[in-house]
C-alpha atoms as a PDB file:
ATOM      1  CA  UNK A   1      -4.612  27.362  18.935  1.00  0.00           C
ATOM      2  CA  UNK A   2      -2.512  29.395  16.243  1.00  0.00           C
ATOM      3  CA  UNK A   3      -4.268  29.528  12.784  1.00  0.00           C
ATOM      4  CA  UNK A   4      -3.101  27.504  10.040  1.00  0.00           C
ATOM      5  CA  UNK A   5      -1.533  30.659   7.996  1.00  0.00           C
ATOM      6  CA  UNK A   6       0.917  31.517  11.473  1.00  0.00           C
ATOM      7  CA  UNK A   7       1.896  27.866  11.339  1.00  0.00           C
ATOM      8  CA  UNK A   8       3.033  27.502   7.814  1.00  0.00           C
ATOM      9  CA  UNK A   9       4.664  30.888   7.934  1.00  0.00           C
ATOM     10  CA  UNK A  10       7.863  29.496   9.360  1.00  0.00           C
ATOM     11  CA  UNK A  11       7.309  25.662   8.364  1.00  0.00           C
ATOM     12  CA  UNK A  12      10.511  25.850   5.932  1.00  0.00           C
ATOM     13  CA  UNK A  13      12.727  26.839   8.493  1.00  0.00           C
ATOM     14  CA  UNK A  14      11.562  25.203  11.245  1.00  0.00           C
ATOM     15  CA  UNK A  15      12.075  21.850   8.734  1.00  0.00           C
ATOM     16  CA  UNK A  16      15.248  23.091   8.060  1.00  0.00           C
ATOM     17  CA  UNK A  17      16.367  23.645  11.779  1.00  0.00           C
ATOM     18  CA  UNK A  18      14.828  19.744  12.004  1.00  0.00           C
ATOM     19  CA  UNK A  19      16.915  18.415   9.289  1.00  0.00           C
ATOM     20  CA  UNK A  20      20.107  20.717  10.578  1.00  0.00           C
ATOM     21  CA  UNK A  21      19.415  19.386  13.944  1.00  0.00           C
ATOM     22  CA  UNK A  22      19.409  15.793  13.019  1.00  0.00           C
ATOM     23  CA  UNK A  23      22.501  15.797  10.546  1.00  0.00           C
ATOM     24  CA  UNK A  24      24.459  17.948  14.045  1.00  0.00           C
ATOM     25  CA  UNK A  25      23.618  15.538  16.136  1.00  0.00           C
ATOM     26  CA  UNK A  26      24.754  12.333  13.581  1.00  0.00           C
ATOM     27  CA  UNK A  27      27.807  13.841  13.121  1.00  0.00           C
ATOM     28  CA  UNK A  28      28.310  15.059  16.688  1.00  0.00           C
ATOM     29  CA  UNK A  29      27.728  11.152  17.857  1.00  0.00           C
ATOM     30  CA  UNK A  30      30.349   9.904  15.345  1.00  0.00           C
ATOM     31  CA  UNK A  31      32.707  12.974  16.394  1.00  0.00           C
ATOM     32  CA  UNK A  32      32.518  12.202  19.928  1.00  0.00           C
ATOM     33  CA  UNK A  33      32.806   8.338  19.993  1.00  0.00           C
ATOM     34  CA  UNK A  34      34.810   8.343  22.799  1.00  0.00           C
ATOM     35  CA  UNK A  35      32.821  10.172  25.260  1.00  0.00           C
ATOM     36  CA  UNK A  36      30.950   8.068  27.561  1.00  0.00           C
ATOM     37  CA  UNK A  37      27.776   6.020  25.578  1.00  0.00           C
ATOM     38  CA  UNK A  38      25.141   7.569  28.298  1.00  0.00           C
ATOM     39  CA  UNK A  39      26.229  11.323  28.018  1.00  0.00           C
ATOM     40  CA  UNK A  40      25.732  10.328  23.978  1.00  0.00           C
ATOM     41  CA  UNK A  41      22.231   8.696  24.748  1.00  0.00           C
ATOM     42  CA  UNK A  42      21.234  11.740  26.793  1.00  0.00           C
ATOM     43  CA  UNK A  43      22.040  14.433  24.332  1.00  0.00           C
ATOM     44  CA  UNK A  44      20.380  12.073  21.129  1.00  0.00           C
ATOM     45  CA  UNK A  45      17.745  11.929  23.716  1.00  0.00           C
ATOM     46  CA  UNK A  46      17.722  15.800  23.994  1.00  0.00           C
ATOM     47  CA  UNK A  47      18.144  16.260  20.838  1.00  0.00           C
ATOM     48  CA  UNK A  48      15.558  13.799  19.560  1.00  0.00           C
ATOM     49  CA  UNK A  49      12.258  15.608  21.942  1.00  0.00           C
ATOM     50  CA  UNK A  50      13.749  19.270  20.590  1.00  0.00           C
ATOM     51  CA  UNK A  51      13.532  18.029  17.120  1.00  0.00           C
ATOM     52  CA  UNK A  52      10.040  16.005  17.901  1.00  0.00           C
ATOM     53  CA  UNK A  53       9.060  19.581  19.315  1.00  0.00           C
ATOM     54  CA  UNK A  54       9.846  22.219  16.483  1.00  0.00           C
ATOM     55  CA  UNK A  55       8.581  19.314  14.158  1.00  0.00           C
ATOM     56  CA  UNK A  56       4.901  18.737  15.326  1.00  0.00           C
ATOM     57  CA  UNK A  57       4.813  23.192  15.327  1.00  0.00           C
ATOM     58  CA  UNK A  58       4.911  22.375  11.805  1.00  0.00           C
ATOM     59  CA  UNK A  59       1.494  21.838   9.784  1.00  0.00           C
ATOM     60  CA  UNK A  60       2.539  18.611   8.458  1.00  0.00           C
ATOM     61  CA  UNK A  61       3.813  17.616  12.018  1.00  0.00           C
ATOM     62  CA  UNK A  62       0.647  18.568  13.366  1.00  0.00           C
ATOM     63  CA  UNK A  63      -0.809  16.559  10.971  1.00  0.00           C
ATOM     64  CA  UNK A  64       0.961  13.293  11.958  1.00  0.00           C
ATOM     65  CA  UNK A  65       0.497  13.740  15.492  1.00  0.00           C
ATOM     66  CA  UNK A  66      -3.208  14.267  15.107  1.00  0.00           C
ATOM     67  CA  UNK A  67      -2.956  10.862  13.362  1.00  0.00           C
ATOM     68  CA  UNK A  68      -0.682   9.354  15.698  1.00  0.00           C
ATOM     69  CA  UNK A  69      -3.543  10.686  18.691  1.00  0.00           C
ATOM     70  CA  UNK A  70      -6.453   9.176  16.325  1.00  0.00           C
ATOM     71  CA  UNK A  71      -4.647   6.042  15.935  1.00  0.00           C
ATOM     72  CA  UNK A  72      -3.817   5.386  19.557  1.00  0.00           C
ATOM     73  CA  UNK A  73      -7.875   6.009  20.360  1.00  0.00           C
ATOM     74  CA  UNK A  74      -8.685   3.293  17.318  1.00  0.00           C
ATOM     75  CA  UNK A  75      -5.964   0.648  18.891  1.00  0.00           C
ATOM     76  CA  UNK A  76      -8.109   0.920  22.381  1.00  0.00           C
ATOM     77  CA  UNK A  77     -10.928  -0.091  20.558  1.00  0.00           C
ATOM     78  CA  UNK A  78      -9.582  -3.368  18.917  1.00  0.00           C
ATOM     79  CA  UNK A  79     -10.736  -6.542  21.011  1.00  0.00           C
ATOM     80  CA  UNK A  80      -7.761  -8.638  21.156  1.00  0.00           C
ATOM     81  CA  UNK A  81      -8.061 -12.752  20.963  1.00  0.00           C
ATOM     82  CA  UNK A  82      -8.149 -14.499  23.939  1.00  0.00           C
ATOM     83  CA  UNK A  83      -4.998 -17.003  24.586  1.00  0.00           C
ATOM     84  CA  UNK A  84      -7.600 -20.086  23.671  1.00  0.00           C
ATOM     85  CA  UNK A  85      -8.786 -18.344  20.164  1.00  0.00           C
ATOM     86  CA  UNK A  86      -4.878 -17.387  19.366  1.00  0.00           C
ATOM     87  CA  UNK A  87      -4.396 -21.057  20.047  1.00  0.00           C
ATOM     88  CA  UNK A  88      -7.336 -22.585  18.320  1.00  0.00           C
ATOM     89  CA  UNK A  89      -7.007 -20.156  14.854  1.00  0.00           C
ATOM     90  CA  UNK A  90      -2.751 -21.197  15.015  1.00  0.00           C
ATOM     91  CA  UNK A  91      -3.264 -25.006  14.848  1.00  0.00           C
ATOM     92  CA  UNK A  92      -6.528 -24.840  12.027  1.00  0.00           C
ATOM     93  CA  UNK A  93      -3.524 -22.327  10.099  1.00  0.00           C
ATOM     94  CA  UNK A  94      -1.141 -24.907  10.509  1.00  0.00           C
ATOM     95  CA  UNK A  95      -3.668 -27.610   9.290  1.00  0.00           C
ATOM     96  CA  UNK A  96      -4.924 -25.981   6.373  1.00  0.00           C
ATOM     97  CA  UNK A  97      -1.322 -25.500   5.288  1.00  0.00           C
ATOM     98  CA  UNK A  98      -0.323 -28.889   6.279  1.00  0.00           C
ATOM     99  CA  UNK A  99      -3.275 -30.405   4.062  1.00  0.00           C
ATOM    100  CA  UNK A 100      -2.346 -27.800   0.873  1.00  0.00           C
ATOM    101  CA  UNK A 101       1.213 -28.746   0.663  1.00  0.00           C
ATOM    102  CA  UNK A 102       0.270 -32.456   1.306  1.00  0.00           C
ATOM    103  CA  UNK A 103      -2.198 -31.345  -1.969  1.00  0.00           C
ATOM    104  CA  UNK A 104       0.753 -29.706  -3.920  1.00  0.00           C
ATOM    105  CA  UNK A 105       3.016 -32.533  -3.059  1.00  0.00           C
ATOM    106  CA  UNK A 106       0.624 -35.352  -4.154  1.00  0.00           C
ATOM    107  CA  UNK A 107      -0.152 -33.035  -7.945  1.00  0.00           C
ATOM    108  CA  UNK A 108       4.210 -32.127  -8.179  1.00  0.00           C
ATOM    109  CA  UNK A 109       4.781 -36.260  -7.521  1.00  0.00           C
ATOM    110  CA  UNK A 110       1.762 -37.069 -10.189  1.00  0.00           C
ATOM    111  CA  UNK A 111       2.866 -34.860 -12.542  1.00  0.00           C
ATOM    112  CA  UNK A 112       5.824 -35.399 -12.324  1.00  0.00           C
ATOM    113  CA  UNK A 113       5.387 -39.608 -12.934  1.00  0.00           C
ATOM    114  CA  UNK A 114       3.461 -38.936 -15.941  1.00  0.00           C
ATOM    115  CA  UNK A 115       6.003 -36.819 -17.753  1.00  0.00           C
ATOM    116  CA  UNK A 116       8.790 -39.342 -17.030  1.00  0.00           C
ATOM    117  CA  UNK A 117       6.338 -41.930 -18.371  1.00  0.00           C
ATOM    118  CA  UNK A 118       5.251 -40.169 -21.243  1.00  0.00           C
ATOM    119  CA  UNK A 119       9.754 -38.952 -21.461  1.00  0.00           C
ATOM    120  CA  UNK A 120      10.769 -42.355 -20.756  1.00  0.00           C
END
């Protein structure tokens, strides 16, 4: 692996090639609008892994993927709700809301009578 001091050596201009990159291939796509849709998709394409590439040789972009690696492992660890829990915790949601505006409703309409009867 290279040492941190080799990889920020060149991370300005490897950000800069990014960011050069990106704006070339923006206005390239408007440019070219008449050339075939898939020839544009394949070159973004192209263009979008080189970029990915000279980005994550970068010690910030080495930083994200490292995250984006760490996250991935934490997201196989969640334990997702069976179909019958989604089900059960949707329709107690949907009940507790259902009884709080019924709550809100009731106060707005009370209120609301006693200041026109105290108004007139």
């Amino acid at each position: 692996m290279k040492s941190e001091e080799s990889l920020s050596r060149f991370d300005l201009l490897k950000w800069l090639v990014v960011s050069a990159l990106i704006i070339l291939s923006v206005y390239a796509n408007a440019e070219y609008a008449d050339v075939s849709p898939i020839l544009r998709a394949l070159t973004g394409a192209v263009v979008g892994v080189l970029v990915v590439l000279i980005a994550i040789n970068t010690v910030k972009g080495a930083a994200v993927w490292l995250l984006a690696k760490e996250a991935r492992v934490e997201i196989r660890k969640v334990v997702w709700p069976t179909t019958q829990e989604l089900t059960q915790t949707t329709l107690i949601v949907v009940v507790v809301v259902v009884f709080v505006a019924f709550i809100l409703w009731g106060l707005d309409s009370g209120l609301s009578w006693a200041i026109q009867g105290i108004i007139g």
